[in-house]
N, C-alpha and C. Protein backbone atom coordinates (compact mmCIF):
# COMPACT_ATOMS: atom_id res chain seq x y z
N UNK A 1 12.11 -6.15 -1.75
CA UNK A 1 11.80 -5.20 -0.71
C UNK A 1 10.63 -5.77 0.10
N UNK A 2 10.48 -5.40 1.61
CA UNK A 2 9.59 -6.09 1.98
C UNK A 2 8.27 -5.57 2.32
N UNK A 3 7.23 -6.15 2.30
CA UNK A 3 6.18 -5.14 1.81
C UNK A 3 5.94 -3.99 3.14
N UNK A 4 6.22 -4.29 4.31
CA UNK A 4 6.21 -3.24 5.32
C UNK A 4 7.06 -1.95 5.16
N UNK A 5 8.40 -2.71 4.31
CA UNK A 5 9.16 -1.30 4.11
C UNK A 5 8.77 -0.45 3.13
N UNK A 6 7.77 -0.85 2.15
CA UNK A 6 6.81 -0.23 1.15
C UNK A 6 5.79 0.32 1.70
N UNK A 7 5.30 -0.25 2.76
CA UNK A 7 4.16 0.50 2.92
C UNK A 7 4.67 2.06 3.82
N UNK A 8 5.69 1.84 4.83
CA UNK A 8 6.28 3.12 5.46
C UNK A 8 6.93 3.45 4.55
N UNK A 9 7.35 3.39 3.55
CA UNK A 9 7.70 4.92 2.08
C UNK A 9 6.97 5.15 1.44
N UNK A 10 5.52 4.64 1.59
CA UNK A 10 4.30 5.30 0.76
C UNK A 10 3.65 6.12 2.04
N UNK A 11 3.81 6.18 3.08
CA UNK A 11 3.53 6.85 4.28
C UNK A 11 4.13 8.15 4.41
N UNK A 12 5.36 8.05 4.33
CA UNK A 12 6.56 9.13 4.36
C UNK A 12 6.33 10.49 3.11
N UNK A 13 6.37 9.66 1.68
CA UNK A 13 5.52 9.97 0.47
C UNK A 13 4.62 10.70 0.05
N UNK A 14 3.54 9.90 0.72
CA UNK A 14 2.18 10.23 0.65
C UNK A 14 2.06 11.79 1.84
N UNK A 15 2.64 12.06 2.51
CA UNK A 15 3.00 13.13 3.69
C UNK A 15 3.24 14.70 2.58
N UNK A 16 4.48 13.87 1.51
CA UNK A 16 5.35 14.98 1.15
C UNK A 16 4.51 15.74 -0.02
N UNK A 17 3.99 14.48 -0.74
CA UNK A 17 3.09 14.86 -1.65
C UNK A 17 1.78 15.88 -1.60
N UNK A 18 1.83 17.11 -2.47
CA UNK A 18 0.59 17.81 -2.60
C UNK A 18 -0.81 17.60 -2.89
N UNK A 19 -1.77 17.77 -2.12
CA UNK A 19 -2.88 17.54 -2.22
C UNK A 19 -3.96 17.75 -2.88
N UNK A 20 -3.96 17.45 -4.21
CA UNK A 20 -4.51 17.74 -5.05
C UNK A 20 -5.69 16.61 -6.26
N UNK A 21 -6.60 17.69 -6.10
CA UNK A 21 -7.47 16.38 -6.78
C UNK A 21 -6.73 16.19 -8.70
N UNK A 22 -6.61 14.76 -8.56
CA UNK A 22 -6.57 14.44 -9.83
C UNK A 22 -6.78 13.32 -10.49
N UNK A 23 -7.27 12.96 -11.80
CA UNK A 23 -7.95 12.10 -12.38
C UNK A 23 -6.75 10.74 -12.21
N UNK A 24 -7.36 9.79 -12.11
CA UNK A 24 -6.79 8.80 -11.85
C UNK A 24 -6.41 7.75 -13.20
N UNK A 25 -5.26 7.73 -13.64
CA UNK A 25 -5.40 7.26 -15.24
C UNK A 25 -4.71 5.79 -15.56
N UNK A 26 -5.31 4.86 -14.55
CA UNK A 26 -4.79 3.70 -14.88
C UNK A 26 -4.60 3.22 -16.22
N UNK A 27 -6.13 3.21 -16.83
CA UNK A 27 -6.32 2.97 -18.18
C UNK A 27 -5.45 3.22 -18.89
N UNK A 28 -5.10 4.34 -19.25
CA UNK A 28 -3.64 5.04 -19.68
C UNK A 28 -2.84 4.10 -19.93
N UNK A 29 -2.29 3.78 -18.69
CA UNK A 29 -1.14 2.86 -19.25
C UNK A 29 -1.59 1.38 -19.24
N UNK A 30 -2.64 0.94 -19.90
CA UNK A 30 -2.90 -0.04 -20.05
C UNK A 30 -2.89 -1.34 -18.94
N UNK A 31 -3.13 -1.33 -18.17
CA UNK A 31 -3.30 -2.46 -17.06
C UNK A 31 -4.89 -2.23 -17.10
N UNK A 32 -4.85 -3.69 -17.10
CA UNK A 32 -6.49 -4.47 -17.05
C UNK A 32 -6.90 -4.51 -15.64
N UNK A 33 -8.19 -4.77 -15.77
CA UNK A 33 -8.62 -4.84 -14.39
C UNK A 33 -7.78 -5.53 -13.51
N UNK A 34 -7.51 -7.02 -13.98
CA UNK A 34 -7.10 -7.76 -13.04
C UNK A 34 -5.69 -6.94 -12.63
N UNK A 35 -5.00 -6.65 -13.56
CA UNK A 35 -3.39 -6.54 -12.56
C UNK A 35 -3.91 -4.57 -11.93
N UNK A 36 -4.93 -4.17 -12.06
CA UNK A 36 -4.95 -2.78 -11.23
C UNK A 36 -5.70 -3.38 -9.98
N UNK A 37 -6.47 -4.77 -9.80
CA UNK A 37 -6.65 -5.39 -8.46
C UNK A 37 -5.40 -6.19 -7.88
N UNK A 38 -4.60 -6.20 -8.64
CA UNK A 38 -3.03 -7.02 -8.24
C UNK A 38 -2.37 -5.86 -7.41
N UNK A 39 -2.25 -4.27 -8.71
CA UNK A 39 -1.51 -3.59 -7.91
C UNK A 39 -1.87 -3.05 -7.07
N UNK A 40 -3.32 -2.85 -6.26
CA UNK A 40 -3.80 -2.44 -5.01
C UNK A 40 -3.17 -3.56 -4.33
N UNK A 41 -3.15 -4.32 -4.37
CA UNK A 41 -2.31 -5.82 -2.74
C UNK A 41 -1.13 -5.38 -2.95
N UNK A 42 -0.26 -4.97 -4.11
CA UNK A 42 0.53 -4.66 -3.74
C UNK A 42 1.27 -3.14 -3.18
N UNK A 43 -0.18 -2.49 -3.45
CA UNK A 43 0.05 -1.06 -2.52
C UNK A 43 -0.18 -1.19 -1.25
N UNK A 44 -1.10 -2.42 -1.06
CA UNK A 44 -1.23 -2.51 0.48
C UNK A 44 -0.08 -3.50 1.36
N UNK A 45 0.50 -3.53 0.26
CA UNK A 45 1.96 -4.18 0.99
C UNK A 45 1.89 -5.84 1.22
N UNK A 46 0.78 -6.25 0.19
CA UNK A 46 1.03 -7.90 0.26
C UNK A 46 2.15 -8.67 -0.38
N UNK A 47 2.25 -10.09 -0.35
CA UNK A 47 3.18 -10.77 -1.24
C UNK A 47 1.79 -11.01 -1.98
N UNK A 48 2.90 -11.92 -2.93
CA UNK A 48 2.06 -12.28 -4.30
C UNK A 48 1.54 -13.28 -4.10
N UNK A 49 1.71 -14.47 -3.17
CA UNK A 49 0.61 -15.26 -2.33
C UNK A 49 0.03 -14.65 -2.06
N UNK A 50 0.11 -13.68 -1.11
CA UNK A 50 -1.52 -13.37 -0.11
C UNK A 50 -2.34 -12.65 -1.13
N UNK A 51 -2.24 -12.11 -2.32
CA UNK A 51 -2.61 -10.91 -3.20
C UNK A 51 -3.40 -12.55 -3.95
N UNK A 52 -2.92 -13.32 -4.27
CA UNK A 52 -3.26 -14.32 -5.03
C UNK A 52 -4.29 -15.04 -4.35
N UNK A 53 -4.04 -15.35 -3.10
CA UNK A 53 -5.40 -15.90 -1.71
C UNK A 53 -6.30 -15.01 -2.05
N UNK A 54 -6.34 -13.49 -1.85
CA UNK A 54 -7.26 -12.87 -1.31
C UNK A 54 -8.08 -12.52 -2.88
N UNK A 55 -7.46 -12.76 -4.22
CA UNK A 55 -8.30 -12.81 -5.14
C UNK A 55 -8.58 -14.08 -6.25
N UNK A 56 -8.24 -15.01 -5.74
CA UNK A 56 -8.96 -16.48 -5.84
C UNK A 56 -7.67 -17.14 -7.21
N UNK A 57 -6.43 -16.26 -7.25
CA UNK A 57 -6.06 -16.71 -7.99
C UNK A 57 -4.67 -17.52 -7.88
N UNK A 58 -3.93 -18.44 -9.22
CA UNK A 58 -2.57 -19.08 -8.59
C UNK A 58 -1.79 -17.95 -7.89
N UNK A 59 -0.72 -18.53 -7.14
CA UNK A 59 0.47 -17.86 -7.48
C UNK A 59 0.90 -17.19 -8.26
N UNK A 60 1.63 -18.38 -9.32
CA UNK A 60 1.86 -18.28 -10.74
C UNK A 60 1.14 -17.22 -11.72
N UNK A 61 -0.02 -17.23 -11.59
CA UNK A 61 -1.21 -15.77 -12.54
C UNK A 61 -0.20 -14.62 -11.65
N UNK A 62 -0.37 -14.45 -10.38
CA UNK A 62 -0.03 -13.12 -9.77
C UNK A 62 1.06 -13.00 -10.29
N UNK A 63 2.27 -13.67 -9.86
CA UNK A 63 3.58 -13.40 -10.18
C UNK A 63 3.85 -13.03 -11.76
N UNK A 64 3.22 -13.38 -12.81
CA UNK A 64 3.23 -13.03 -14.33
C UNK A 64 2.43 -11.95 -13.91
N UNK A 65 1.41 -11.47 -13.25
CA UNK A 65 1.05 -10.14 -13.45
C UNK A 65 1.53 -8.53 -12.84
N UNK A 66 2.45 -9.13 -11.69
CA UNK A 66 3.40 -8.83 -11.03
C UNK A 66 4.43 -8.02 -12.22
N UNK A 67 5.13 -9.05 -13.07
CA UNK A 67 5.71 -8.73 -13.80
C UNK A 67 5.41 -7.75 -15.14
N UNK A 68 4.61 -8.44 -15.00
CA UNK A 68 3.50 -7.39 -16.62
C UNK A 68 3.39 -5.64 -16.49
N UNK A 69 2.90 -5.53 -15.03
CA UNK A 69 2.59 -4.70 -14.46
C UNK A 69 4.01 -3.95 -14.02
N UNK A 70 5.42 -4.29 -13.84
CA UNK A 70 6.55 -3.41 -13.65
C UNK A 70 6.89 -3.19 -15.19
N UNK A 71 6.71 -4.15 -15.89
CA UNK A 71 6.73 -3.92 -17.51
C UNK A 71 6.39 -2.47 -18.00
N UNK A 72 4.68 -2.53 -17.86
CA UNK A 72 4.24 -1.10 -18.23
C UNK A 72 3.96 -0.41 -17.37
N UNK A 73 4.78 -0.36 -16.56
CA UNK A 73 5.09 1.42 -15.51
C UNK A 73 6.48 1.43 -15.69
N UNK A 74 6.87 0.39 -16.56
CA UNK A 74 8.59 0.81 -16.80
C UNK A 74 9.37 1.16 -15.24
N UNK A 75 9.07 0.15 -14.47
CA UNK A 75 10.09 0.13 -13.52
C UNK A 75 10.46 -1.69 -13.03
N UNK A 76 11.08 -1.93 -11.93
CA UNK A 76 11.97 -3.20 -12.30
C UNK A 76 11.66 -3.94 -10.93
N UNK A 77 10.64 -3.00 -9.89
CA UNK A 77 10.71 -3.47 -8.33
C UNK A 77 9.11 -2.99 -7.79
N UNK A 78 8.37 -3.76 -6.59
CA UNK A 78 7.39 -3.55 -6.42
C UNK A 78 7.33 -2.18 -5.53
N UNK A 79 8.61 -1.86 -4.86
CA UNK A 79 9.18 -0.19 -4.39
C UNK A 79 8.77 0.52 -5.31
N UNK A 80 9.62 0.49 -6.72
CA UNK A 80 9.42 1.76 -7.72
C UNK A 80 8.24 1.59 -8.69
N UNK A 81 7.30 0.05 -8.34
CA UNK A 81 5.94 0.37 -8.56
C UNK A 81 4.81 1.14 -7.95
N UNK A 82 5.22 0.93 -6.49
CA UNK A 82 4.60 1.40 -5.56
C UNK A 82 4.49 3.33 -5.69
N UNK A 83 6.03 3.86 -6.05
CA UNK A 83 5.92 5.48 -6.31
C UNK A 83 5.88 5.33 -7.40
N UNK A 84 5.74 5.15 -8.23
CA UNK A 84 5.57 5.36 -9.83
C UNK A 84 3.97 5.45 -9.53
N UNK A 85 3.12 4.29 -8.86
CA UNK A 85 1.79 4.68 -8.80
C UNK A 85 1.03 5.74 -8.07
N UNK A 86 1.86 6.06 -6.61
CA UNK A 86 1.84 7.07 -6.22
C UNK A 86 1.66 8.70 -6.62
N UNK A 87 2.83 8.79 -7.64
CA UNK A 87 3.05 10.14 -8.50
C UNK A 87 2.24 10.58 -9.46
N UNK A 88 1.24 9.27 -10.00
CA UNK A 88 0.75 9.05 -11.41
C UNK A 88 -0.52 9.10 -10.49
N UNK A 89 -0.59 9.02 -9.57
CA UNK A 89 -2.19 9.24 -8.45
C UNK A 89 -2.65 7.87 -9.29
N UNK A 90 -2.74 6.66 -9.01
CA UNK A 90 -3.00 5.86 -9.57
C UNK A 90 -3.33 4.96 -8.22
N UNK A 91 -2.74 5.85 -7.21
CA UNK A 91 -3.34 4.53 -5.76
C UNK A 91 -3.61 6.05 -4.70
């Protein structure tokens, strides 16, 4: 998916969704610092190069954390990472 078409369904989303304060529980599902700074680039709709430029790391690191990270939100795409983090108020 391409990250522009992610970022206009977290737009659309983020619209439908109720406004409500709530605790933010990354920790929860276990993602470490580094891949909850992975999955902000990829809420902001980067590739895994530019996410990897803009935090000093390979490719290769991103893309394994990429993966790690659809692992434990139990979904299979950076789309149904993107609302899975959404719903879970996690971005």
């Amino acid at each position: 998916m391409k990250p522009r078409v992610v970022r206009r369904g977290l737009e659309m989303f983020s619209n439908l969704a109720p406004r409500v304060s709530a605790p933010r529980v990354s920790t929860a599902l276990g993602l470490s610092p580094s891949e909850r700074q992975i999955r902000a680039g990829m809420a902001d709709g980067l590739t895994n190069k530019a996410i990897a430029a803009r935090l000093g790391l390979s490719a290769h690191t991103t893309d394994d954390s990429a993966r790690a990270i659809h692992a434990k939100l139990n979904v299979n795409t950076r789309g149904g990472a993107a609302v899975k983090a959404m719903r879970d108020r996690l971005i």
